[in-house]
Protein backbone atom coordinates (compact mmCIF):
# COMPACT_ATOMS: atom_id res chain seq x y z
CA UNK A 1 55.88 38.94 31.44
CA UNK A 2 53.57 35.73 31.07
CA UNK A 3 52.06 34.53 34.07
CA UNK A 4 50.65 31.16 35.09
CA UNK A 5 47.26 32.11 35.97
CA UNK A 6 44.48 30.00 35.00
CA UNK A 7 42.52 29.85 32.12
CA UNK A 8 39.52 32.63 32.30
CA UNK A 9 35.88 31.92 31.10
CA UNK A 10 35.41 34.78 28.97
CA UNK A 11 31.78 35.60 27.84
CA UNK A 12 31.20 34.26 24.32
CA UNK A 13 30.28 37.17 22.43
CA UNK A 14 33.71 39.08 24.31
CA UNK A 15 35.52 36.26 22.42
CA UNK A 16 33.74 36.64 19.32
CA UNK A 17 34.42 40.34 19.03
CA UNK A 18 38.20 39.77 20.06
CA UNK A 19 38.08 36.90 17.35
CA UNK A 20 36.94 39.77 14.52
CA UNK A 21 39.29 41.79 15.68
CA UNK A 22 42.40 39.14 15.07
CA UNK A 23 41.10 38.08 11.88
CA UNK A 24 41.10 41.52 10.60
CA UNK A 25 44.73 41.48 11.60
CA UNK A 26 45.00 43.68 14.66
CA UNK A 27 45.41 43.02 18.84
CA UNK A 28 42.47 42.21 21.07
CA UNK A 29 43.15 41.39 24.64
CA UNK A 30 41.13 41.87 27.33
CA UNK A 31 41.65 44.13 30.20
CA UNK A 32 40.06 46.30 33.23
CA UNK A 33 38.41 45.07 36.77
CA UNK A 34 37.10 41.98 35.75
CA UNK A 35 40.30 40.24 35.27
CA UNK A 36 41.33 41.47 39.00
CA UNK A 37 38.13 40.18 40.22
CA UNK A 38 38.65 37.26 38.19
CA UNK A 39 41.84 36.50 40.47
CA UNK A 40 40.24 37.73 43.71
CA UNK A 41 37.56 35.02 42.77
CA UNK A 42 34.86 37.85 43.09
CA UNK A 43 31.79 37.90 40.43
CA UNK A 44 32.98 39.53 37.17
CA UNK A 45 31.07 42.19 35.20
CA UNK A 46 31.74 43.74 32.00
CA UNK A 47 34.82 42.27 30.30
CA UNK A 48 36.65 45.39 28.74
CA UNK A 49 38.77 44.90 25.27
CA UNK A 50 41.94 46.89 24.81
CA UNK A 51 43.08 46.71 20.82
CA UNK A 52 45.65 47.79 18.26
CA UNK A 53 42.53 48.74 16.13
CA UNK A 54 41.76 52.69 16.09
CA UNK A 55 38.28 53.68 16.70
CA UNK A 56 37.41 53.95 12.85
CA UNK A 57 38.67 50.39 11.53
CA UNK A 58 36.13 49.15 14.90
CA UNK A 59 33.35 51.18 13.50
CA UNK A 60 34.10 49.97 10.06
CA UNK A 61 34.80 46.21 11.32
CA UNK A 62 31.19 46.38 13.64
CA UNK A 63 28.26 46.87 11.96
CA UNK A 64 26.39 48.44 15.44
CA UNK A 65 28.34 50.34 17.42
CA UNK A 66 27.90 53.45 19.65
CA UNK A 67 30.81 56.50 19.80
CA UNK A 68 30.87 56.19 23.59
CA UNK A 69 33.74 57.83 24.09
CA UNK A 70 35.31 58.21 20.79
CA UNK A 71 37.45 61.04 21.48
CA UNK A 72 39.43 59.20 24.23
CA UNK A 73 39.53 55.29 21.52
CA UNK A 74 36.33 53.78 22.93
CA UNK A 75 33.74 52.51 21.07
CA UNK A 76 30.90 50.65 22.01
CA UNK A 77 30.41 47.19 20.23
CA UNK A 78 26.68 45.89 20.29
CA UNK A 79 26.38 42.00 20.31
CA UNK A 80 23.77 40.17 19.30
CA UNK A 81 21.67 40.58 22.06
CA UNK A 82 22.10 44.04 21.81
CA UNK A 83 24.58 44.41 24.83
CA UNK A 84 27.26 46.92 24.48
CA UNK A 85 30.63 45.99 25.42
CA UNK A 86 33.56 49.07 25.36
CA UNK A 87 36.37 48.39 22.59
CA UNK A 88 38.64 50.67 23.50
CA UNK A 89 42.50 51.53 21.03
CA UNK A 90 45.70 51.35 22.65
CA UNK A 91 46.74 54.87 23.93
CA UNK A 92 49.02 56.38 25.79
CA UNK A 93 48.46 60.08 27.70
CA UNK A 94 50.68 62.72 26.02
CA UNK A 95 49.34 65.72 27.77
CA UNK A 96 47.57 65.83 31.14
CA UNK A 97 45.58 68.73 33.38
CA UNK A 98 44.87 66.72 36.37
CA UNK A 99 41.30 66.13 35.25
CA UNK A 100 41.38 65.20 30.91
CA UNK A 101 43.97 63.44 28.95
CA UNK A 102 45.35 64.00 25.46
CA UNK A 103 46.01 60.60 24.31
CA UNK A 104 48.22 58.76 21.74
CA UNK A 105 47.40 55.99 19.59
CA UNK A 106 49.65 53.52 17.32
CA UNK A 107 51.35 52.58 21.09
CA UNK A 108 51.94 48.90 22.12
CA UNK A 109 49.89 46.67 25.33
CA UNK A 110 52.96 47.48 27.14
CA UNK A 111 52.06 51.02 27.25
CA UNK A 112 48.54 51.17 27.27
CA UNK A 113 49.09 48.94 30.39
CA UNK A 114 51.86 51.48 31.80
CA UNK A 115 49.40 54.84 31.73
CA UNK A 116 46.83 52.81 34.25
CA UNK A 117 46.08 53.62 37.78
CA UNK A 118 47.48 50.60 39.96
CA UNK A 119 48.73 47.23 39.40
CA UNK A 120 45.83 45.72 39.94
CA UNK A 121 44.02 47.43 37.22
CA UNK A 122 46.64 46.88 34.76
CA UNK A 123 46.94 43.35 33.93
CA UNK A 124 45.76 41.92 30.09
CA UNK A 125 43.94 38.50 29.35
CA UNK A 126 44.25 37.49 25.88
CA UNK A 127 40.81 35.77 25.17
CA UNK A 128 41.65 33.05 22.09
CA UNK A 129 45.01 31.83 23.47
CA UNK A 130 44.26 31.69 27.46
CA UNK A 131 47.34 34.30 27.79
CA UNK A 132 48.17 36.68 30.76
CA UNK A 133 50.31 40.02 30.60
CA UNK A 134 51.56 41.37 33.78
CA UNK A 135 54.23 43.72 33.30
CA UNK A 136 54.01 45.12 36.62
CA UNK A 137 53.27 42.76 39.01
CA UNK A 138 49.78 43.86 39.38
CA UNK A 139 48.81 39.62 40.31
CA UNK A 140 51.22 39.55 42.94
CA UNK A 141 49.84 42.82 44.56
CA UNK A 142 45.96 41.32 44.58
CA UNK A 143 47.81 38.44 46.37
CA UNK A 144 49.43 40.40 49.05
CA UNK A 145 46.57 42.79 49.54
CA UNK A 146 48.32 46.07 47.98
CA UNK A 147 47.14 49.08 46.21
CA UNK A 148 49.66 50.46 44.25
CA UNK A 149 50.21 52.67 41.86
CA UNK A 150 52.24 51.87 38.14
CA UNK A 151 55.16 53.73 37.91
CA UNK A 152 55.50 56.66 39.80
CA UNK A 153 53.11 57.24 42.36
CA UNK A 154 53.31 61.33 41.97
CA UNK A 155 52.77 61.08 38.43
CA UNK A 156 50.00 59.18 38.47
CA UNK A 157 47.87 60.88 40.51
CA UNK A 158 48.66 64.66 38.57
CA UNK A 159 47.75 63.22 35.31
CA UNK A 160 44.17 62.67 37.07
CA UNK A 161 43.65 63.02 40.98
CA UNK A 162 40.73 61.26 40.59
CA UNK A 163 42.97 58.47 41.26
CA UNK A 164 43.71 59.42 44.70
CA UNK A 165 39.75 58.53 45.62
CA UNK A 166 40.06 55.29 43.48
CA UNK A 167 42.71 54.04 45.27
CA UNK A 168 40.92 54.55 49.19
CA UNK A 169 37.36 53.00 47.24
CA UNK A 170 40.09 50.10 45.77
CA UNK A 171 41.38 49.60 49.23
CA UNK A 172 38.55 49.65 51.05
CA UNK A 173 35.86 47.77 48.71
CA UNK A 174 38.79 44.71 48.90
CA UNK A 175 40.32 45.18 51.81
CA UNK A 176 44.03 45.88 51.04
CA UNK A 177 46.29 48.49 52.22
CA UNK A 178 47.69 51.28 49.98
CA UNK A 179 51.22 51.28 49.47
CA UNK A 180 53.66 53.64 50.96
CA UNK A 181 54.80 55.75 48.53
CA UNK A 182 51.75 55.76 46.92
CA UNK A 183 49.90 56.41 50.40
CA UNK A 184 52.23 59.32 50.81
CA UNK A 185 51.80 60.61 47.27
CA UNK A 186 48.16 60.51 47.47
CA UNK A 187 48.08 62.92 51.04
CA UNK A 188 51.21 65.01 49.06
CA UNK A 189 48.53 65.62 45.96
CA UNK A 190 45.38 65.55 47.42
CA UNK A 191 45.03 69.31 47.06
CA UNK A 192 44.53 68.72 43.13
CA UNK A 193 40.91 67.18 44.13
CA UNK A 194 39.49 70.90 43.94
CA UNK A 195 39.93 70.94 40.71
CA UNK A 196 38.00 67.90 40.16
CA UNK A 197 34.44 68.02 39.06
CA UNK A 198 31.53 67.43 41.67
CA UNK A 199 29.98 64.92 39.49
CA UNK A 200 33.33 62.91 39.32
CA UNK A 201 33.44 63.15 43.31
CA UNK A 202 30.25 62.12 44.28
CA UNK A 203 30.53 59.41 41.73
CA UNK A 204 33.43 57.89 43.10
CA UNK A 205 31.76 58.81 47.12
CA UNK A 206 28.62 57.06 46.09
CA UNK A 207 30.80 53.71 44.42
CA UNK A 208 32.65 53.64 47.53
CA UNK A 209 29.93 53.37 50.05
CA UNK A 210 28.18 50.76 47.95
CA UNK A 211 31.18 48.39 47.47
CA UNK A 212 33.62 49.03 50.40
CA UNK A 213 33.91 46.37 53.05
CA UNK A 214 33.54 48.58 55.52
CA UNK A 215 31.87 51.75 55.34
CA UNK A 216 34.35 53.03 59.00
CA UNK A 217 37.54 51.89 56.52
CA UNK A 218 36.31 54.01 53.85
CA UNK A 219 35.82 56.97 55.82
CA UNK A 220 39.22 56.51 57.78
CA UNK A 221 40.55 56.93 54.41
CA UNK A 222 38.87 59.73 53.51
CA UNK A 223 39.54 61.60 56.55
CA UNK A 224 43.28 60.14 56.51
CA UNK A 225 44.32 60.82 52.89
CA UNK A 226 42.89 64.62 53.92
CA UNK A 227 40.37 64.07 50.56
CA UNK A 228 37.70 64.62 53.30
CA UNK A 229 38.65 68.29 54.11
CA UNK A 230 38.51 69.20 50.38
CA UNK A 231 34.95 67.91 49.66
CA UNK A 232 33.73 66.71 52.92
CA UNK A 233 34.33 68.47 55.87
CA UNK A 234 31.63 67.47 57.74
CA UNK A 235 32.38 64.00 57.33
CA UNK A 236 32.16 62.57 60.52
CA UNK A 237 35.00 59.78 62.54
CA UNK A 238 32.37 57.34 62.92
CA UNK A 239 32.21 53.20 63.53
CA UNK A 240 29.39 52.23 61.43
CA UNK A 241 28.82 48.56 59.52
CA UNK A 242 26.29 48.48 57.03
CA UNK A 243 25.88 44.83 55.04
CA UNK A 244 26.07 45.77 51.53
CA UNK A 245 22.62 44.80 50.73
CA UNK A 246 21.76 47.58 52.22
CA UNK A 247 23.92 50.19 51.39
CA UNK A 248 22.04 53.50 50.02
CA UNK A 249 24.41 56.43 49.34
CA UNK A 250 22.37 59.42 50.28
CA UNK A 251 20.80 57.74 53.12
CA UNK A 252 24.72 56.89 54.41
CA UNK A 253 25.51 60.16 53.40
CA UNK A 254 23.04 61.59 56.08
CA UNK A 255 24.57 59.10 58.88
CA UNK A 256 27.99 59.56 57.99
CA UNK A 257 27.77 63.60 57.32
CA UNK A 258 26.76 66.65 59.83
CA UNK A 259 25.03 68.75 57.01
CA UNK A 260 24.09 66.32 54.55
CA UNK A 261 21.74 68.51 52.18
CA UNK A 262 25.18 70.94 51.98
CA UNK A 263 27.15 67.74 51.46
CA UNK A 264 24.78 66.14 48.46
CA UNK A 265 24.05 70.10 47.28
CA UNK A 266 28.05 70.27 46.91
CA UNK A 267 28.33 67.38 44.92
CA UNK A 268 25.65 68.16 42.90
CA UNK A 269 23.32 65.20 43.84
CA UNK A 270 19.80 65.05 42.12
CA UNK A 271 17.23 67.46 42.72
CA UNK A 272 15.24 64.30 44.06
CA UNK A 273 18.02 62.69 45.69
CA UNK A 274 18.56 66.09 48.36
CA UNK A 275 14.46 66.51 48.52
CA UNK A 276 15.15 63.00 49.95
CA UNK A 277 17.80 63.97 52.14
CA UNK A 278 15.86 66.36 53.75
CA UNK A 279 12.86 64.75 53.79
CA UNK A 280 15.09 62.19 56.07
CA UNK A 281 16.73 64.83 58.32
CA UNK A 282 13.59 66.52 58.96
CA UNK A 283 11.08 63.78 60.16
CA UNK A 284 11.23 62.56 63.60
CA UNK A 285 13.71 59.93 64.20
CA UNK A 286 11.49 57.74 65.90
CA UNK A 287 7.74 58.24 67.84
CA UNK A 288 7.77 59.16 71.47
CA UNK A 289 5.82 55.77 72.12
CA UNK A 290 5.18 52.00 71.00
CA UNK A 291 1.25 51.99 70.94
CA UNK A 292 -0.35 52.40 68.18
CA UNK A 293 -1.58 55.91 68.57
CA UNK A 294 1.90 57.25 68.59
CA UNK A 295 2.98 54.90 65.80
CA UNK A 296 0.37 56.76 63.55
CA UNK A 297 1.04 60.57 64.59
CA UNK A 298 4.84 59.44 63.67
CA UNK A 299 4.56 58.11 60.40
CA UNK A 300 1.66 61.18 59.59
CA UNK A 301 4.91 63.28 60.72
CA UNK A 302 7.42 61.38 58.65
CA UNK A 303 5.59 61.14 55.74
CA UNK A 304 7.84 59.54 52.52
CA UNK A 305 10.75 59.37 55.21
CA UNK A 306 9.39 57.34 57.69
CA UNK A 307 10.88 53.46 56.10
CA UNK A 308 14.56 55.78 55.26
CA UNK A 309 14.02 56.89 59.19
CA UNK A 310 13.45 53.61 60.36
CA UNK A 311 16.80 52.46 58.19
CA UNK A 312 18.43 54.48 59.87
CA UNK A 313 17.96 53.53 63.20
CA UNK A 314 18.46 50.24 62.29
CA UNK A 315 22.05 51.05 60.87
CA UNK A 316 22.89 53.57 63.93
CA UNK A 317 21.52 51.21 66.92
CA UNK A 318 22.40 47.28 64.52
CA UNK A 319 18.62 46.63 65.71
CA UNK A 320 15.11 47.40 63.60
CA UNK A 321 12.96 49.58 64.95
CA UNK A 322 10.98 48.68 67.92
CA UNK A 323 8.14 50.12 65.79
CA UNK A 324 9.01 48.36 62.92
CA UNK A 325 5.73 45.50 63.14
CA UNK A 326 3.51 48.23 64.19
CA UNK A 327 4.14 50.14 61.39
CA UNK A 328 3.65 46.96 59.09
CA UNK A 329 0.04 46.18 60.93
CA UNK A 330 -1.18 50.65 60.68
CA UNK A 331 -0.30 49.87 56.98
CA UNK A 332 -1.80 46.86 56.61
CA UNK A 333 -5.03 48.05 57.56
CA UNK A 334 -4.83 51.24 55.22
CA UNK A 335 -5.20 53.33 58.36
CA UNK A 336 -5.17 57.48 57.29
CA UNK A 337 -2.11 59.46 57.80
CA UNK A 338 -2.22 62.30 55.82
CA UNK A 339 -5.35 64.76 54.73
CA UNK A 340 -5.93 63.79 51.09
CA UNK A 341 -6.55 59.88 53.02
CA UNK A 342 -9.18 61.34 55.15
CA UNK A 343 -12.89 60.52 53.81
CA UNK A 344 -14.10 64.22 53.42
CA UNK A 345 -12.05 66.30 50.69
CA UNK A 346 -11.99 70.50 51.42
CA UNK A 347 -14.81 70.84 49.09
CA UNK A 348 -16.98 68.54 51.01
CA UNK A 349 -16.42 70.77 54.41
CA UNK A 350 -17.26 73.66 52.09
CA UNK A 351 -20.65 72.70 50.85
CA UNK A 352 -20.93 71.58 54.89
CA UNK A 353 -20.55 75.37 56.40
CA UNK A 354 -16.81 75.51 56.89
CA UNK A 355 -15.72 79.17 55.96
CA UNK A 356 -12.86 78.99 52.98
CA UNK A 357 -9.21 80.15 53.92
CA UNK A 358 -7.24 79.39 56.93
CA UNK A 359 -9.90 77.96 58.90
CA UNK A 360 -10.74 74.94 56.13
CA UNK A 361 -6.91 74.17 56.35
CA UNK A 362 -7.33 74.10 60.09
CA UNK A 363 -10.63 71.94 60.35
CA UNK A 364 -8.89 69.35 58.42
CA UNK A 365 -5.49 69.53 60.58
CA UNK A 366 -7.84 68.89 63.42
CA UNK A 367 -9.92 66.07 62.07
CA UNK A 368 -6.80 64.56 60.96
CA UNK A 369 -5.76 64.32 64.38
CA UNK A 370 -9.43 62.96 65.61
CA UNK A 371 -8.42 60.52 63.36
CA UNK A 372 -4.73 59.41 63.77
CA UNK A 373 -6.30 58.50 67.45
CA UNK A 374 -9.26 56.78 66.15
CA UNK A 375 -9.27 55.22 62.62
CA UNK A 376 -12.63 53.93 63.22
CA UNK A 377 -13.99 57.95 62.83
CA UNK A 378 -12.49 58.27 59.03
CA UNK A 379 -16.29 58.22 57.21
CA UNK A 380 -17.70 60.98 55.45
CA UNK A 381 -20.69 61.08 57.56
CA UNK A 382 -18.31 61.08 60.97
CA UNK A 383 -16.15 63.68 59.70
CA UNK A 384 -19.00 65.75 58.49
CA UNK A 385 -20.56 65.75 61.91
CA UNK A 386 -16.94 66.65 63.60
CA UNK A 387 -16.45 69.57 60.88
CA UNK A 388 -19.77 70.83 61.83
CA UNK A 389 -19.09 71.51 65.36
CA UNK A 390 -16.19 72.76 64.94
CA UNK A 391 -17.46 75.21 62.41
């Protein structure tokens, strides 16, 4: 069916790689997100192209392309600036696990369109004659708010239960509600997310706290659609509104979680990304005074975590931290927090008397305390003197 939507402004060099693709006698349209942003008025990314072409005749048409994803009809086309835009063959699935596809090619628009996720996600722009295909009423269902899947619901979500997270990340990031039956099919199949790979969970977890509306929507429907008990059990019912400008994933992931090192170790997060997790759940939430003094022995304590600690008071109370400008002024004036900023290194307290071993490790603990109270005392000749009597 041709709709009367208006006329998109496609990116040039999308146009001219559609336009190679007609003159060489096969089907270019364009298809994916950005043409449901494009309706939903939101800023749009990457334009997509879905063609009759397989992936050899693109990599025979293109002279610089990339096999992104050969084996399921993508290609990556390099324009002329060198940006890579996915050219992907009409397919179809013939044979599904829940987690990988066997796909067909030689199939028609219609059914490339028909073995998509939702109606929203499977509408087709034709970029040289301004023309819209909608075969299943994916435009009407951005305009009523819906998330719904093509075809049957059931179906859908066995040939890949990733879907069942990209539906609550679609409903939440616009703020639509999921249909009923596919609602109820996504609760009925959830189970099949076990079989899903941690990467491809935390990727869609991560994307959905970066680009939902509302980070309590997102986890009502992670808790609701019972994806939370598979993969996040400690996920916890929480009101929390974060402006997307400064959403972090792992740093929402220790708000919104009760053991958020399991939680990121689960989903196989970065080896720096848990460090950083930690690092967060171990330091101090907040020092146990205003003045300055406090302020110092806090961030000493904090360490790395001490601006992801004061984020998250600021997300847990909607207010920065009271501490916030003294903080800015201790840093300012390059005040010492740790032992490597003090003005005597271990070797200096060595040539001045102090036995090696534990008691070196412990003259410097204590002269980095002299000096979180006093700044002023951080000189070599100060510190000397203090190392001495404590010797």
């Amino acid at each position: 069916m041709t709709l009367a939507l208006r006329r998109l402004e496609v990116p040039p060099e999308v146009v001219e790689i559609a336009q190679k693709l007609e003159d060489a006698g096969h089907e270019a349209w364009c298809v994916g997100g950005a043409l449901r942003d494009a309706i939903l008025e939101e800023a749009q990314l990457d334009f997509d192209l879905a063609t009759s072409a397989t992936p050899e005749q693109v990599q025979q048409l293109f002279r610089r392309t990339v096999p992104i994803g050969v084996r399921f009809g993508t290609v990556g086309v390099l324009d002329r600036a060198r940006r890579m835009h996915e050219v992907t063959t009409f397919r179809r699935d013939v044979e599904t696990d829940g987690r990988h596809a066997v796909v067909q090619y030689g199939v028609s628009l219609e059914d490339d369109l028909a073995r998509r996720d939702f109606t929203i996600n499977a509408l087709a722009y034709h970029p040289l004659r301004g023309e819209w295909r909608d075969p299943f009423g994916g435009a009407a269902d951005i305009a009523l708010g819906v998330v719904r899947a093509v075809g049957e619901p059931a179906a859908r979500f066995r040939e890949d239960y990733l879907r069942i997270l990209r539906a609550l990340r679609f409903a939440a990031r616009f703020g639509f509600r999921i249909e009923e039956r596919t609602w109820a099919a996504a609760r009925e199949n959830a189970p099949g997310l076990e079989g899903l790979s941690a990467e491809r969970v935390r990727d869609e977890w991560f994307k959905g706290l970066s680009s939902a509306r509302s980070v309590s929507e997102l986890v009502r429907f992670w808790r609701a659609s019972r994806a939370a008990g598979i993969w996040l059990p400690e996920l916890r019912d929480v009101v929390l509104e974060v402006p997307r400008e400064e959403r972090d994933a792992v740093l929402l992931t220790v708000l919104l979680t009760a053991a958020p090192v399991a939680v990121l170790r689960r989903l196989k997060a970065s080896g720096a990304e848990i460090a950083r997790a930690q690092a967060a759940v171990a330091a101090p939430a907040e020092p146990v005074g205003a003045d300055e003094v406090a302020v110092r022995r806090w961030l000493s304590a904090a360490g790395g975590a001490a601006d992801d600690a004061m984020m998250l008071h600021r997300w847990r109370t909607g207010t920065p931290a009271p501490w916030a400008s003294t903080v800015a002024t201790i840093r300012a004036r390059g005040d010492a927090l740790r032992r490597e900023q003090l003005a005597v290194s271990g070797t200096d307290l060595l040539e001045a008397g102090v036995p090696a071993g534990p008691a070196l490790g412990t003259v410097l603990g204590r002269l980095l305390d002299r000096v979180l109270v006093d700044p002023s005392l951080n000189t070599r000749e100060q510190l000397l003197a203090l190392a001495r009597e404590q010797a």
